[in-house]
C-alpha atoms as a PDB file:
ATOM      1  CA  UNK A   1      56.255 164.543  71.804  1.00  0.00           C
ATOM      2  CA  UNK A   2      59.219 163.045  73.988  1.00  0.00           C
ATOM      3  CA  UNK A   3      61.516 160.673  72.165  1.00  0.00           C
ATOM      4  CA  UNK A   4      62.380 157.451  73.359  1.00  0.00           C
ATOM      5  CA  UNK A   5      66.065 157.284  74.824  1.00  0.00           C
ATOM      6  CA  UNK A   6      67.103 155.181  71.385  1.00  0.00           C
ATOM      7  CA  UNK A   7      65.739 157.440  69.177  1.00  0.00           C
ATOM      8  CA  UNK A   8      67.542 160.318  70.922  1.00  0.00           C
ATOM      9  CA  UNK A   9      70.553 157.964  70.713  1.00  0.00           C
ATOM     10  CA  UNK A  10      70.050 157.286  66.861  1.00  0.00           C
ATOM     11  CA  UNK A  11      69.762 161.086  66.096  1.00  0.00           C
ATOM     12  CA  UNK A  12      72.400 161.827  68.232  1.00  0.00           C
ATOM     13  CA  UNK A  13      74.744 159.550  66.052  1.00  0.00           C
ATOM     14  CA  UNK A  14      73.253 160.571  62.801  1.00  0.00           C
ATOM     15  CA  UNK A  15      73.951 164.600  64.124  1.00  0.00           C
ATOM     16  CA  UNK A  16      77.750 163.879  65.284  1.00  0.00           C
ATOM     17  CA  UNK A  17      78.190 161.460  61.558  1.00  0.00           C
ATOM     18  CA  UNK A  18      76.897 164.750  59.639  1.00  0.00           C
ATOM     19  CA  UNK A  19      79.222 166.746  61.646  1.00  0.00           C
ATOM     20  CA  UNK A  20      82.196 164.683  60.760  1.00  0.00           C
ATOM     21  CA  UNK A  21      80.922 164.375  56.868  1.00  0.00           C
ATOM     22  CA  UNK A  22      80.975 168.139  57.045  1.00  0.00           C
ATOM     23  CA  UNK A  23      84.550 168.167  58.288  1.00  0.00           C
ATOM     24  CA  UNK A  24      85.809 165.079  56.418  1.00  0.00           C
ATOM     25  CA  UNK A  25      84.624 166.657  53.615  1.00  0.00           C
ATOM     26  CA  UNK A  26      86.364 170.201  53.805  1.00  0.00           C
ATOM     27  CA  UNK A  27      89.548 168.778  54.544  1.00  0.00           C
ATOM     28  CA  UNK A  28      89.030 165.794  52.551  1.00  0.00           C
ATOM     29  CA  UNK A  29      92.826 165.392  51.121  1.00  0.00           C
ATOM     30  CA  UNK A  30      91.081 161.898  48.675  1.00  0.00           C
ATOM     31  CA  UNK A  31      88.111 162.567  46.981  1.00  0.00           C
ATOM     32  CA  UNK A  32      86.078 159.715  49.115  1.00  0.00           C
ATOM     33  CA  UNK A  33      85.321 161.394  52.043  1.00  0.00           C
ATOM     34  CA  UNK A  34      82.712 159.471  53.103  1.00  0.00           C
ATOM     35  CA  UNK A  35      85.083 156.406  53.072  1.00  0.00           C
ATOM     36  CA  UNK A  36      87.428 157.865  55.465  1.00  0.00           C
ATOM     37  CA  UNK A  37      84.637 158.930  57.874  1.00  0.00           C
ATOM     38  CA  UNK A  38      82.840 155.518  58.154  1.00  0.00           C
ATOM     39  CA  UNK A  39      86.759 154.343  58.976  1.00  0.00           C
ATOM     40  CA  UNK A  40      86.998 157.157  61.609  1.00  0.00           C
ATOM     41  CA  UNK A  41      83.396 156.419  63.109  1.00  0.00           C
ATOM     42  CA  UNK A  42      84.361 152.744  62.732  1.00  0.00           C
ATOM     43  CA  UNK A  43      87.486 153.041  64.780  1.00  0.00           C
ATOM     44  CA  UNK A  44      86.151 155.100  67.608  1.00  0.00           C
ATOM     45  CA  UNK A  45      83.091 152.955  68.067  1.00  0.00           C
ATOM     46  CA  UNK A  46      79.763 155.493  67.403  1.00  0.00           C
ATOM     47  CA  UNK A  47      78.565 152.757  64.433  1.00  0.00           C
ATOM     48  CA  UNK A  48      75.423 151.096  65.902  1.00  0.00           C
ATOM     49  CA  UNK A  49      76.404 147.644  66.444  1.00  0.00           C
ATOM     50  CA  UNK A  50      74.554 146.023  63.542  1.00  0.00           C
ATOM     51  CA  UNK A  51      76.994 148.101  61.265  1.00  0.00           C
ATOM     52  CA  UNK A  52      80.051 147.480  62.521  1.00  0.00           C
ATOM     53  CA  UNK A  53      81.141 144.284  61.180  1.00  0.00           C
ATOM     54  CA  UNK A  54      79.718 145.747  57.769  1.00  0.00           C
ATOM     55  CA  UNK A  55      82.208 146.515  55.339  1.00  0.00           C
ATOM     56  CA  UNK A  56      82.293 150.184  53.756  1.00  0.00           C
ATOM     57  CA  UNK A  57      80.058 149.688  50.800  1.00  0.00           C
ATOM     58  CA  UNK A  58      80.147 153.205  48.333  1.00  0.00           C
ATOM     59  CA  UNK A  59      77.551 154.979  47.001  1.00  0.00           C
ATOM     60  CA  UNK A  60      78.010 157.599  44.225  1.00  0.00           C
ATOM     61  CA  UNK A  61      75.656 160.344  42.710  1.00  0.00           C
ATOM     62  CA  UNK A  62      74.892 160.856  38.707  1.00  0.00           C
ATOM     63  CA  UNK A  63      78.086 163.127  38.357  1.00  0.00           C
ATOM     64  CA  UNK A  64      80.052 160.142  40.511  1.00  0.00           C
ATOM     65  CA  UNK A  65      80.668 162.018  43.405  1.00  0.00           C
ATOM     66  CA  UNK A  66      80.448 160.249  47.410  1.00  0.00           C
ATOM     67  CA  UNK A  67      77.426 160.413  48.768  1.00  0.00           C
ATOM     68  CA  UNK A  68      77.085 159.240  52.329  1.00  0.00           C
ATOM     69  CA  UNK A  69      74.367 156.173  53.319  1.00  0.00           C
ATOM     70  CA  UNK A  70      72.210 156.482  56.050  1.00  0.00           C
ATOM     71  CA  UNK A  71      69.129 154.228  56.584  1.00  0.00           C
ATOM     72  CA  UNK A  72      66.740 155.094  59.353  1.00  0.00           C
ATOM     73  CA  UNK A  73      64.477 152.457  60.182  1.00  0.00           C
END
């Protein structure tokens, strides 16, 4: 099945936002990473345009550790 050009867009954004999670969060100097990647992804643009007058809004796990949102719709 061949994926429309947005969908390819939208995974390509969710792939590259995994990639930086991974590397925000083996460097991650505060113990928010996922903070300081929506601020990166923020700054250079990739948020789809709905999101990026959106405020960071945490989420945390049971144990209260950062756990990164993603909605696909």
């Amino acid at each position: 099945m061949q994926l429309k050009e947005f969908q390819q867009e939208v995974l390509d954004t969710f792939d590259g936002y995994l990639d930086a999670l991974v590397e925000k969060r083996l460097n991650a100097l505060k113990p928010d990473f996922t903070e300081e990647d929506w601020k990166a992804l923020k700054a250079s643009g990739i948020l789809p345009k709905s999101r990026a007058d959106i405020p960071f809004s945490p989420r945390k796990d049971g144990a209260g550790r950062p756990v990164p949102s993603v909605i696909f719709r």
